[in-house]
Protein backbone atom coordinates (compact mmCIF):
# COMPACT_ATOMS: atom_id res chain seq x y z
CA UNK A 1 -13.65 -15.26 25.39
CA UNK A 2 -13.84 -11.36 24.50
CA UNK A 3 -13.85 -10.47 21.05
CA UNK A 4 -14.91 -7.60 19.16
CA UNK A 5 -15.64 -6.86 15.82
CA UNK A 6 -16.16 -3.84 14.12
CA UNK A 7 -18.11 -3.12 10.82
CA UNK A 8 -19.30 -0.29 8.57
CA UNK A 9 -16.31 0.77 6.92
CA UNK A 10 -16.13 2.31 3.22
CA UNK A 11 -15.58 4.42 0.33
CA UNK A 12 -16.79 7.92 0.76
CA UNK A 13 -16.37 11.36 -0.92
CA UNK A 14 -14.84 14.65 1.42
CA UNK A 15 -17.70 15.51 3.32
CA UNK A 16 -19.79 12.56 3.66
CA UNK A 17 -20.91 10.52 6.89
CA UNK A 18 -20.16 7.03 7.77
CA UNK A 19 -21.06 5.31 10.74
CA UNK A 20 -18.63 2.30 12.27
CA UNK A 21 -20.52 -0.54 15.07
CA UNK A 22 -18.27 -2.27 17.33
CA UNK A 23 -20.11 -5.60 18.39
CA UNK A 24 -18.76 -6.80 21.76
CA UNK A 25 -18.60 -10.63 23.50
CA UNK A 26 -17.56 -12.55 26.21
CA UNK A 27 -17.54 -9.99 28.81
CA UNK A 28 -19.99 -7.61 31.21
CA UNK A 29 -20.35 -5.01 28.41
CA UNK A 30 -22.38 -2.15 30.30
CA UNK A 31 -19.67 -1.54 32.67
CA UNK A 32 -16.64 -1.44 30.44
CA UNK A 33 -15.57 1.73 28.99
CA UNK A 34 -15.05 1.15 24.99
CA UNK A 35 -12.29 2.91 22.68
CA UNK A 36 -11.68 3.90 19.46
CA UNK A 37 -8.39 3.87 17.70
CA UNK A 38 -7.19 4.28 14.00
CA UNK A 39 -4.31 3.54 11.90
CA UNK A 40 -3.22 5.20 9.08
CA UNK A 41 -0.87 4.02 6.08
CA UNK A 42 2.40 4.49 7.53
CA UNK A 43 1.14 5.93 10.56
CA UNK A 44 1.16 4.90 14.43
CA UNK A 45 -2.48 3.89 15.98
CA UNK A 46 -4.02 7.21 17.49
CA UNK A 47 -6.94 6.92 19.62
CA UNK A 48 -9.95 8.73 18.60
CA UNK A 49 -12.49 8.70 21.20
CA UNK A 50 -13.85 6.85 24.01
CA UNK A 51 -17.28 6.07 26.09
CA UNK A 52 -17.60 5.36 29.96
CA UNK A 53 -19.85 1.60 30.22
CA UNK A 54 -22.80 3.88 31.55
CA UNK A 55 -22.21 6.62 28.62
CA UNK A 56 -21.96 9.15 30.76
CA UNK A 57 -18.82 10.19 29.62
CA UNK A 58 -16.98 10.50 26.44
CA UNK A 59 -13.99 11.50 25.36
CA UNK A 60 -12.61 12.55 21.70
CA UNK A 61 -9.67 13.46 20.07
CA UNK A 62 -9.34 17.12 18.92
CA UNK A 63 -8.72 15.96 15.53
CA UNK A 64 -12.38 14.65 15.53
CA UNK A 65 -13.96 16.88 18.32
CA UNK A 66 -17.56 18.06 17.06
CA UNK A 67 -17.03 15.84 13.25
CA UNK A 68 -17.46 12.31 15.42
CA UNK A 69 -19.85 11.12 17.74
CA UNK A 70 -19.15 7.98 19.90
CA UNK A 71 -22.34 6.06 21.61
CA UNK A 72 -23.48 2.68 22.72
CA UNK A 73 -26.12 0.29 23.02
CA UNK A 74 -25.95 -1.56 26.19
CA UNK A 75 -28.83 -3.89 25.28
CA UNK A 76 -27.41 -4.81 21.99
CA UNK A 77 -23.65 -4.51 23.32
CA UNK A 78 -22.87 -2.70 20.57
CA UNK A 79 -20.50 0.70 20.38
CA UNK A 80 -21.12 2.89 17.38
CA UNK A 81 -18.79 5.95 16.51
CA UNK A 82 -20.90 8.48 13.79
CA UNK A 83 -18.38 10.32 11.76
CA UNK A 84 -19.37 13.31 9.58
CA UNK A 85 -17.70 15.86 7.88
CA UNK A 86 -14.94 13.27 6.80
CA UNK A 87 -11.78 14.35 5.60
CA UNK A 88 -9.35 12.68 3.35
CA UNK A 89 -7.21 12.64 6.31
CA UNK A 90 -9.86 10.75 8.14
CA UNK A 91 -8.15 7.64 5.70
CA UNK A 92 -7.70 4.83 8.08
CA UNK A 93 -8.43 1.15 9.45
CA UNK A 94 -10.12 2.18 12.47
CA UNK A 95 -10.55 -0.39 15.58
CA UNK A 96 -12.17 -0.83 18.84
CA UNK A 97 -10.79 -1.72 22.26
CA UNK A 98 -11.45 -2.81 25.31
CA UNK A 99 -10.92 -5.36 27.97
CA UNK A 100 -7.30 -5.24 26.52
CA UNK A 101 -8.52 -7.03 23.57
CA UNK A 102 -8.93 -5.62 19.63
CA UNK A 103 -11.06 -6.29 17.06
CA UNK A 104 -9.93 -6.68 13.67
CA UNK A 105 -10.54 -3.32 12.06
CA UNK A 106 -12.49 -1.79 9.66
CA UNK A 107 -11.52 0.57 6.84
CA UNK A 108 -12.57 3.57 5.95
CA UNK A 109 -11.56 5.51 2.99
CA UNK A 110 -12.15 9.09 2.41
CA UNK A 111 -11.73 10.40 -1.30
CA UNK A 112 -13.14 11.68 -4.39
């Protein structure tokens, strides 16, 4: 059975970091590519970056470009996505995906 479940959300003040781990199950983790999405109050999910199952590649979107890092431990089957410079607007329950499946979400709240 895949599931995933993410962790690390919070409270944080304009500017600070936070980093999000996406623990993954039930599947051949190293050669899956693994996403990130969010969802914001009243908002459609947007996806916010992604990571090839050898991290060779990753992908982000320009909202986030050079504020969020995505990387992964293959031994540990964990994905992690860094996230500095937050902005208010960074507000969200943010989820991983892959193998078609979700995890549950994690929130993260940026404000003073």
């Amino acid at each position: 059975q895949v599931q995933l479940v993410e962790s690390g959300g919070d409270l944080v003040q304009p500017g600070g970091s936070l980093r999000l781990s996406c623990a993954a199950s039930g599947f051949t983790f190293s050669m899956k590519p693994i996403y990130w999405y969010r969802q914001a109050p009243g908002k459609e999910r947007e996806w916010v970056a992604s990571i090839s199952g050898a991290s060779n590649f990753t992908y982000y979107a320009d909202s986030v470009k050079g504020r969020f890092t995505i990387s992964r431990d293959n031994a540990k089957n964990t994905v992690y996505l860094q996230m500095s410079s937050l902005k208010p607007e960074d507000t969200a329950v943010y989820y991983c995906q892959g193998m078609h499946t979700w995890g549950q979400g994690t929130q993260v709240t940026v404000s003073s």
